[in-house]
Protein backbone atom coordinates (compact mmCIF):
# COMPACT_ATOMS: atom_id res chain seq x y z
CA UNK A 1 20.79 2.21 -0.29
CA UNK A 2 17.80 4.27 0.75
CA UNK A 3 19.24 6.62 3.82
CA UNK A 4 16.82 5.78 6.87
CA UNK A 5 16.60 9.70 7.14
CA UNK A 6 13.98 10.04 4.00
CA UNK A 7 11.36 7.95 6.24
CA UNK A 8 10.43 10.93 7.84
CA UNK A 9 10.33 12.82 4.92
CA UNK A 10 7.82 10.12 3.00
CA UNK A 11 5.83 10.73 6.48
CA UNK A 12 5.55 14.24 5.64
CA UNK A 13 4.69 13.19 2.63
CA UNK A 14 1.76 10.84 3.06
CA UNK A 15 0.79 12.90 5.87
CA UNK A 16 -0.09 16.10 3.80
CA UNK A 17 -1.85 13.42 1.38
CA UNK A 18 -4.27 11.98 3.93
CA UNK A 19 -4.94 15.38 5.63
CA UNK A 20 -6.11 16.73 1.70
CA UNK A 21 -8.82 13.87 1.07
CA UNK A 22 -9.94 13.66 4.82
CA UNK A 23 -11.03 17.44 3.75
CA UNK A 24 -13.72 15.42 1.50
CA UNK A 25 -14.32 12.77 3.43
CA UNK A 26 -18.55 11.91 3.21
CA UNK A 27 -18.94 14.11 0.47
CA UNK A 28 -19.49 11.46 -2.39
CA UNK A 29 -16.97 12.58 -4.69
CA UNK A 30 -14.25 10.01 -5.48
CA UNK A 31 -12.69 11.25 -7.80
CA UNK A 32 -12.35 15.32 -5.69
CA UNK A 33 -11.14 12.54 -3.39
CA UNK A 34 -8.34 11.21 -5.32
CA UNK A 35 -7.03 14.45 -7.45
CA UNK A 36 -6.44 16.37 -3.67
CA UNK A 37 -4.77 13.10 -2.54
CA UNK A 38 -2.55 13.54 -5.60
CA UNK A 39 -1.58 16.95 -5.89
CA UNK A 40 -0.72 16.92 -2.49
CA UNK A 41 1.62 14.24 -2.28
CA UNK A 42 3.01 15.53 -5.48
CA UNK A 43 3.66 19.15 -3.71
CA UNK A 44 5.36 17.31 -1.08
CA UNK A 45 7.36 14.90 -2.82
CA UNK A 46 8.96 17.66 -4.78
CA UNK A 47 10.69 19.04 -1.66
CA UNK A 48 12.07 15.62 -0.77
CA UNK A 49 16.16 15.39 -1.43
CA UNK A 50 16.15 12.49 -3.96
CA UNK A 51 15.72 12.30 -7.90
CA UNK A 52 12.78 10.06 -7.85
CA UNK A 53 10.81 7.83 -10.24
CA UNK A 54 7.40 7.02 -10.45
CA UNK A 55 7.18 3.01 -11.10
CA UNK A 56 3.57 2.29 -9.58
CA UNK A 57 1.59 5.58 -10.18
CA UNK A 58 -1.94 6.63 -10.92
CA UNK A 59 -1.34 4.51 -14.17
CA UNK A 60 -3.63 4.31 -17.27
CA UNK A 61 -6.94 3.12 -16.20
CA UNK A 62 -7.11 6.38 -13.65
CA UNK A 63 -5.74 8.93 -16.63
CA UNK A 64 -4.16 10.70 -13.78
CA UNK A 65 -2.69 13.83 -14.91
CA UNK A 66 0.41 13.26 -12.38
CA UNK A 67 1.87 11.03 -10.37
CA UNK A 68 1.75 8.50 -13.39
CA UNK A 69 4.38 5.81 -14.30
CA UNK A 70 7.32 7.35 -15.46
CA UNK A 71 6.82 10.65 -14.17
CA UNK A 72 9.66 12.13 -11.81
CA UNK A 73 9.87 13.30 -8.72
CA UNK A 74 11.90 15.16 -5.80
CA UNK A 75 14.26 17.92 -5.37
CA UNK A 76 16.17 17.00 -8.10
CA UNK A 77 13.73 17.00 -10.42
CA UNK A 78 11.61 19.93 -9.42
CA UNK A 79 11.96 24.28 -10.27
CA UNK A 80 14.37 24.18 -6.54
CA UNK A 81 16.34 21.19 -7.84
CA UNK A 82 18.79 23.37 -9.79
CA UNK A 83 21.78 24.30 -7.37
CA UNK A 84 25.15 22.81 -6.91
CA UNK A 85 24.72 19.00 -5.49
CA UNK A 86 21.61 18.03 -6.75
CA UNK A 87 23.00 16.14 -9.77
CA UNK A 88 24.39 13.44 -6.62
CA UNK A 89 20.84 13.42 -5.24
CA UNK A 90 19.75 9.53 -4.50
CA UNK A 91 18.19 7.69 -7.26
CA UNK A 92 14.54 6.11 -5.66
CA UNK A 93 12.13 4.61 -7.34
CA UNK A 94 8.43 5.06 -5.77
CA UNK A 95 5.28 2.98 -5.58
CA UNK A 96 2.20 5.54 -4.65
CA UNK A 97 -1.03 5.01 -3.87
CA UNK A 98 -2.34 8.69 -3.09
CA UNK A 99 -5.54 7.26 -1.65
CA UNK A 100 -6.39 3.31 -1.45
CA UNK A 101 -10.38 3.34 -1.16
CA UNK A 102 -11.02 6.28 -2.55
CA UNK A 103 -14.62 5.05 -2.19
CA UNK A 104 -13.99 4.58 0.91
CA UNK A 105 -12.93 8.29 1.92
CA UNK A 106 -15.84 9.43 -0.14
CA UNK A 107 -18.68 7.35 2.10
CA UNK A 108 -16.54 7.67 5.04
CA UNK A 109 -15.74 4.12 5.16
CA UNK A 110 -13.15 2.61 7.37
CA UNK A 111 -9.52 1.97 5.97
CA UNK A 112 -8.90 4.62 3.58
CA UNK A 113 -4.91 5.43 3.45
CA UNK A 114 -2.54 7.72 1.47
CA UNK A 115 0.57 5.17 0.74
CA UNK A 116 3.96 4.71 -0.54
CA UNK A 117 6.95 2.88 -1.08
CA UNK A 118 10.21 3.75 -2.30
CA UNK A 119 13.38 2.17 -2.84
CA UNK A 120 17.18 2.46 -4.63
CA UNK A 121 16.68 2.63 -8.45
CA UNK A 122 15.39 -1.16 -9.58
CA UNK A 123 14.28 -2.13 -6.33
CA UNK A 124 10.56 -1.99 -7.12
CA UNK A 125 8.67 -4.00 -9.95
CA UNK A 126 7.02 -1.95 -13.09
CA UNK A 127 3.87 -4.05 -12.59
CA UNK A 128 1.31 -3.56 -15.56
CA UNK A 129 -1.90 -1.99 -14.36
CA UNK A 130 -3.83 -5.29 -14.13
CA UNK A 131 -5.85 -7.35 -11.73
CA UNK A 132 -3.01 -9.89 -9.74
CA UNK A 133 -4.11 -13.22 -8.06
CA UNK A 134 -2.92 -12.60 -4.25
CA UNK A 135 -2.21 -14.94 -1.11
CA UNK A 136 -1.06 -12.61 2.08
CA UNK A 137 -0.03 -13.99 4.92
CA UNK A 138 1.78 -13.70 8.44
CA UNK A 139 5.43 -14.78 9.59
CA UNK A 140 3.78 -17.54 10.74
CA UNK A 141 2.59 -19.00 7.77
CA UNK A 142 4.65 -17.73 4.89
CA UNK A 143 6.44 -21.08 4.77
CA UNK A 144 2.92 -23.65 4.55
CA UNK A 145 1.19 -22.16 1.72
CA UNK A 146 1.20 -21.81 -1.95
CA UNK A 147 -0.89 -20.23 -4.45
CA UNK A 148 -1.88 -23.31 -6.46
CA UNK A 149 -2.91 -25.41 -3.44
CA UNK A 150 -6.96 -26.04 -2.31
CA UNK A 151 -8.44 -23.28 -0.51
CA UNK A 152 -8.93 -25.87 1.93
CA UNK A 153 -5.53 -27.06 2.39
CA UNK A 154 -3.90 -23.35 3.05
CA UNK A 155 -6.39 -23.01 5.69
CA UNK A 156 -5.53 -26.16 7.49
CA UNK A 157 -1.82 -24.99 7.06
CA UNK A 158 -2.47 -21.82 8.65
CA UNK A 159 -4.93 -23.00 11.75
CA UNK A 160 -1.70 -25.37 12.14
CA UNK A 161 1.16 -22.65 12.35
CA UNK A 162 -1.15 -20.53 14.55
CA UNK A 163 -2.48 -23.05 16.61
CA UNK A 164 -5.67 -22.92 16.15
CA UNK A 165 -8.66 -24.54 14.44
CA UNK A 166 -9.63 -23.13 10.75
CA UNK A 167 -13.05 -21.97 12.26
CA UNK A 168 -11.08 -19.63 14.14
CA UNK A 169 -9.54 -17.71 11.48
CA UNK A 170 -10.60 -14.62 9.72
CA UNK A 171 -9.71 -14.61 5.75
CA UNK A 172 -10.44 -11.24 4.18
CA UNK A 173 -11.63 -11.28 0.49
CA UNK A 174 -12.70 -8.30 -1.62
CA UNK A 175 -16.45 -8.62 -2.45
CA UNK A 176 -16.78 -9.29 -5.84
CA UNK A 177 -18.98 -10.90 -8.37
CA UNK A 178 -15.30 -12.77 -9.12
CA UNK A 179 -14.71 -14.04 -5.75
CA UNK A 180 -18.35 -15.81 -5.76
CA UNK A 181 -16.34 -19.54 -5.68
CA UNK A 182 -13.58 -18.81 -3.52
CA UNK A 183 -16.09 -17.37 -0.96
CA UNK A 184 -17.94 -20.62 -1.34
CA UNK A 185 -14.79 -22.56 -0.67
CA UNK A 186 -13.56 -20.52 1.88
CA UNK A 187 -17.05 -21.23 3.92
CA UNK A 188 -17.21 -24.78 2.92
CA UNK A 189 -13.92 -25.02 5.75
CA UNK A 190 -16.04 -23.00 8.36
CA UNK A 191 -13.34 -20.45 8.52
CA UNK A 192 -14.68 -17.20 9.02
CA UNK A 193 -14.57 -14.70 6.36
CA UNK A 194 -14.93 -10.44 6.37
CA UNK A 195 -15.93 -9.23 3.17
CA UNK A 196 -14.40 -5.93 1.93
CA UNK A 197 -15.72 -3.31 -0.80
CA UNK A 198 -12.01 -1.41 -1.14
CA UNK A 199 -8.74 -1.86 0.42
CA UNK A 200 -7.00 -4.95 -0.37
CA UNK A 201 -3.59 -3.54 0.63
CA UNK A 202 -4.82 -2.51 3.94
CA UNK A 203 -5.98 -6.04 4.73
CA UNK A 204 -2.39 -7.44 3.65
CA UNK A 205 -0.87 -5.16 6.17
CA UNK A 206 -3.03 -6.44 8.68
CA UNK A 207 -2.48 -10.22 7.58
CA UNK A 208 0.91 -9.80 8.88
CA UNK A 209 0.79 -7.62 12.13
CA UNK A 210 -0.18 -9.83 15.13
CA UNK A 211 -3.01 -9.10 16.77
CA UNK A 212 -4.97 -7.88 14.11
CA UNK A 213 -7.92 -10.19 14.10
CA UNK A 214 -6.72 -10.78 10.36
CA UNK A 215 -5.00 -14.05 9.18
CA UNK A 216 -4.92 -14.08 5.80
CA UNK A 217 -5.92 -12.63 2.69
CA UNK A 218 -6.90 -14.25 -0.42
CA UNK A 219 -8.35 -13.47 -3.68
CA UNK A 220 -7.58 -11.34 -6.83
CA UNK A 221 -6.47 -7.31 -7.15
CA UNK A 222 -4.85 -5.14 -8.53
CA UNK A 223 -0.96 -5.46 -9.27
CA UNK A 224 0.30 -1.99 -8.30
CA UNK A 225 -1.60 -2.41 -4.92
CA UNK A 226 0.41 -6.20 -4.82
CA UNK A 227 4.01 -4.07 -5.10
CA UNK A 228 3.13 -2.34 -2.36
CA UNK A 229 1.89 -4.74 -0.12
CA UNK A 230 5.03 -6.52 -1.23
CA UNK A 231 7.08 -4.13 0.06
CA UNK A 232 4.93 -3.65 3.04
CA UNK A 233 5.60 -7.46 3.32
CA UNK A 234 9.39 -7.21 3.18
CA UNK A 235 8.97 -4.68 6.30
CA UNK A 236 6.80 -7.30 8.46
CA UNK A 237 8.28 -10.34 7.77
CA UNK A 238 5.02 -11.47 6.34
CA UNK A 239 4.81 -12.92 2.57
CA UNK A 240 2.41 -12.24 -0.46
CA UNK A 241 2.45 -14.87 -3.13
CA UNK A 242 0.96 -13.38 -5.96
CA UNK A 243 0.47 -13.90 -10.17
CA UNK A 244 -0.62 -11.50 -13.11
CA UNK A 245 -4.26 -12.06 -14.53
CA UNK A 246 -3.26 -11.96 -17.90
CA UNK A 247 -6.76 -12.92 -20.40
CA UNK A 248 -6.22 -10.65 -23.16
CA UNK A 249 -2.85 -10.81 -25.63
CA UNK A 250 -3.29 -6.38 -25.57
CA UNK A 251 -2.40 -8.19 -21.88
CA UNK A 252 0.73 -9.57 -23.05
CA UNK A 253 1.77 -7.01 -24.53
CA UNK A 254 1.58 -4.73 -22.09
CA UNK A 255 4.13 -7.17 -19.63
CA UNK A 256 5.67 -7.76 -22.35
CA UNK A 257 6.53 -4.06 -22.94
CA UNK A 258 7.44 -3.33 -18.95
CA UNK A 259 10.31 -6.11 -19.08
CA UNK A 260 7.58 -8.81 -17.73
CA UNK A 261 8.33 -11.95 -20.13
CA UNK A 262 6.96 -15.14 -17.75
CA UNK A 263 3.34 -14.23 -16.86
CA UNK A 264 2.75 -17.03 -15.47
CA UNK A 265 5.38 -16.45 -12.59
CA UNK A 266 4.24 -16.40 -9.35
CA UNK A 267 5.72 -14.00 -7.25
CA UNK A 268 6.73 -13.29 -3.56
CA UNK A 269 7.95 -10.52 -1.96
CA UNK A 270 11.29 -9.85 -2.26
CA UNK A 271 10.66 -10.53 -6.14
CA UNK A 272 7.85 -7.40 -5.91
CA UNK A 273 10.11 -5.47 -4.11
CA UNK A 274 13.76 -6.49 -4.65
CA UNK A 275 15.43 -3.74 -3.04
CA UNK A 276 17.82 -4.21 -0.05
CA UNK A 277 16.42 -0.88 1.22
CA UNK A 278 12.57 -0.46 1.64
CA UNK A 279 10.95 2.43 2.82
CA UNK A 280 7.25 2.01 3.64
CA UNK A 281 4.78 4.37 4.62
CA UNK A 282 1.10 4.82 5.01
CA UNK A 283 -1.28 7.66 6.69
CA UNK A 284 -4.78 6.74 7.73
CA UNK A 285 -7.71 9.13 6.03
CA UNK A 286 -10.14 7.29 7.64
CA UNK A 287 -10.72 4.65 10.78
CA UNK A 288 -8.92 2.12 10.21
CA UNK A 289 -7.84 -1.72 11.93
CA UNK A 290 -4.76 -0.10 12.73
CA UNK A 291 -4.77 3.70 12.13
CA UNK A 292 -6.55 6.36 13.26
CA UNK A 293 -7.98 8.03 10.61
CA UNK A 294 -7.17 12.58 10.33
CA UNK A 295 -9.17 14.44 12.99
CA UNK A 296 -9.55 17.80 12.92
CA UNK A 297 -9.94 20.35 16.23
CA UNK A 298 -9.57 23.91 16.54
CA UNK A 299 -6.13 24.04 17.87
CA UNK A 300 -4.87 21.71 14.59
CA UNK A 301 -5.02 18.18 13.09
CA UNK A 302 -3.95 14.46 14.44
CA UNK A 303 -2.77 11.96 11.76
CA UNK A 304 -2.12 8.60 12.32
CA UNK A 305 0.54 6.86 10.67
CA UNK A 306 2.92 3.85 9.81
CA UNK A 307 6.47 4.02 9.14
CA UNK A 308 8.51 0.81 8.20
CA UNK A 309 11.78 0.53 7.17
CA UNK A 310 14.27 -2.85 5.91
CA UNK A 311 17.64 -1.15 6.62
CA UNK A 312 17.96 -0.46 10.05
CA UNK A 313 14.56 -3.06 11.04
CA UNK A 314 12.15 -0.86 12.12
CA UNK A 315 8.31 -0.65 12.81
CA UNK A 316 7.04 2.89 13.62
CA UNK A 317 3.50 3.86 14.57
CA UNK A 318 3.37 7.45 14.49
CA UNK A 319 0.65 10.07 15.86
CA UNK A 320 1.24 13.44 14.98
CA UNK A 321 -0.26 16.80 15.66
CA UNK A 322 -0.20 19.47 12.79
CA UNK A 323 -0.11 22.71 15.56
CA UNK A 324 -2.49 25.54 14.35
CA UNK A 325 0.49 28.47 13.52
CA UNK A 326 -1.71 30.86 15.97
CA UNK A 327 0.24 31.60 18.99
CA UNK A 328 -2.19 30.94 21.79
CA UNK A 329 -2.58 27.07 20.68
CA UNK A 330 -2.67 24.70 23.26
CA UNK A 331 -1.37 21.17 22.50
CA UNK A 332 -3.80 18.43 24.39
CA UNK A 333 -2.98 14.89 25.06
């Protein structure tokens, strides 16, 4: 099990991450963007006490030059990880996203994040770095909806368990040449629908937090960003249903290869994110539906953040202030 105690240390972690990008932030340059994003949460994660994996990373289609699959991570593993001990170091496995929307953070968009996941060794699938048909929902509504069914129908199922009528709800979809049917379907039901350039696993976190304004989430990303909002899901209660777009056999191969053999599965949460300890956490970079995004002042810097945790049950919003070392700072409410 994954001891409760590293939460704050991933918050350190994802912290340090959003705080490096939100230094770009406007400047319309994604990929400046992304490499801070990275090398800081790299820095950091190398002074957390575990011997940690990389199992969702930058992966191939970024050619990251860290934080890739495979790659390891933490105390154990870094030039301080030598000393008596750190052989019995935790084994985690991690799911990062060192900035979801980095085009976001580069326009100064809403709902940019720095994000991870992490939990005991096997606890977190090695999902191929390819585009994942996706259905997140609430509590509510985990139990009414499948995949496979009508557009039409999950609506209905939804307005149901919420009670409310399907022109009431508000279904997020990526905006996307490949959405152009589902978006047709979706209005065809009057429901109402927000179109999104970037963020997908932002809008699954909201699916399942009451209150949001967000009620589901449909339509097809990418399969790292479905681990995470599976193990986001595990945290809320809420449920992602979710399958591999797999239209090439180079496709095949590649599940094939990261111990994947039905791709025609479709998944759910706990089969995303298996562990019995989860660890999720998330910074915002920029504005977000619900985090703050960094904000600088002279006396230091506010972050905004989200802390969730399977073993004990717990939900944490967390504001922080960075305190200027200068020792005339004042600390404002």
């Amino acid at each position: 099990m994954v001891d409760s105690d590293l939460s704050l240390e991933f918050l350190r972690v994802v912290e340090q991450a959003a705080i490096a990008c939100a230094h770009t932030m406007g400047q319309g340059d994604r990929h400046k963007s992304d490499q801070v994003a990275v090398e800081a949460m790299r820095r950091e994660m190398d002074s957390v006490a575990i011997d940690g994996t990389i199992v969702i990373g930058e992966g191939e289609r970024d050619e990251a030059p860290m934080l890739y699959i495979g790659e390891k991570v933490g105390l154990a593993n870094s030039r301080a990880g030598n000393g008596p001990g750190w052989g019995r170091l935790p084994q985690v496995d991690i799911a990062v996203d060192p900035l979801e929307g980095t085009n976001l953070c580069a326009t100064g968009s809403p709902n940019a994040i720095a994000v991870l996941a992490a939990s005991p060794r096997g606890g977190l699938l090695h999902a191929p770095d390819l585009y994942m048909e996706k259905l997140v929902v609430g509590p509510s509504s985990k139990d009414v909806v499948s995949l496979d069914a009508p557009v039409a129908d999950n609506l209905k199922a939804i307005a149901r368990r919420l009670d409310r009528k399907v022109e009431d709800l508000v279904v997020i979809v990526l905006d996307r040449p490949r959405h152009e049917k589902l978006v047709a379907d979706i209005r065809a039901t009057g429901a109402r629908i927000r179109l999104i350039s970037d963020g997908d696993l932002s809008a699954g976190i909201a699916a399942a937090v009451a209150g949001s304004g967000v009620h589901v989430v449909m339509g097809t990303g990418g399969a790292p960003e479905g681990v995470l909002t599976a193990a986001a899901m595990r945290c809320l209660n809420g449920e992602i249903f979710a399958r591999l777009v797999v239209g090439k056999p180079e496709d095949e191969a590649r599940c094939h290869a990261m111990g994947i053999k039905d791709t025609k599965r479709v998944y759910r949460a706990r089969d995303l994110a298996s562990g019995e300890s989860i660890i999720f956490a998330a910074s915002g970079v920029t504005d977000g539906t619900l985090m703050k995004g960094v904000r600088f002042f002279g006396d230091g810097i506010r972050t905004s953040s989200l802390i969730m945790q399977t073993h004990p049950h717990r939900v944490r919003f967390i504001d922080s202030i960075h305190v200027d070392p200068r020792p005339d700072v004042k600390v404002r409410f």
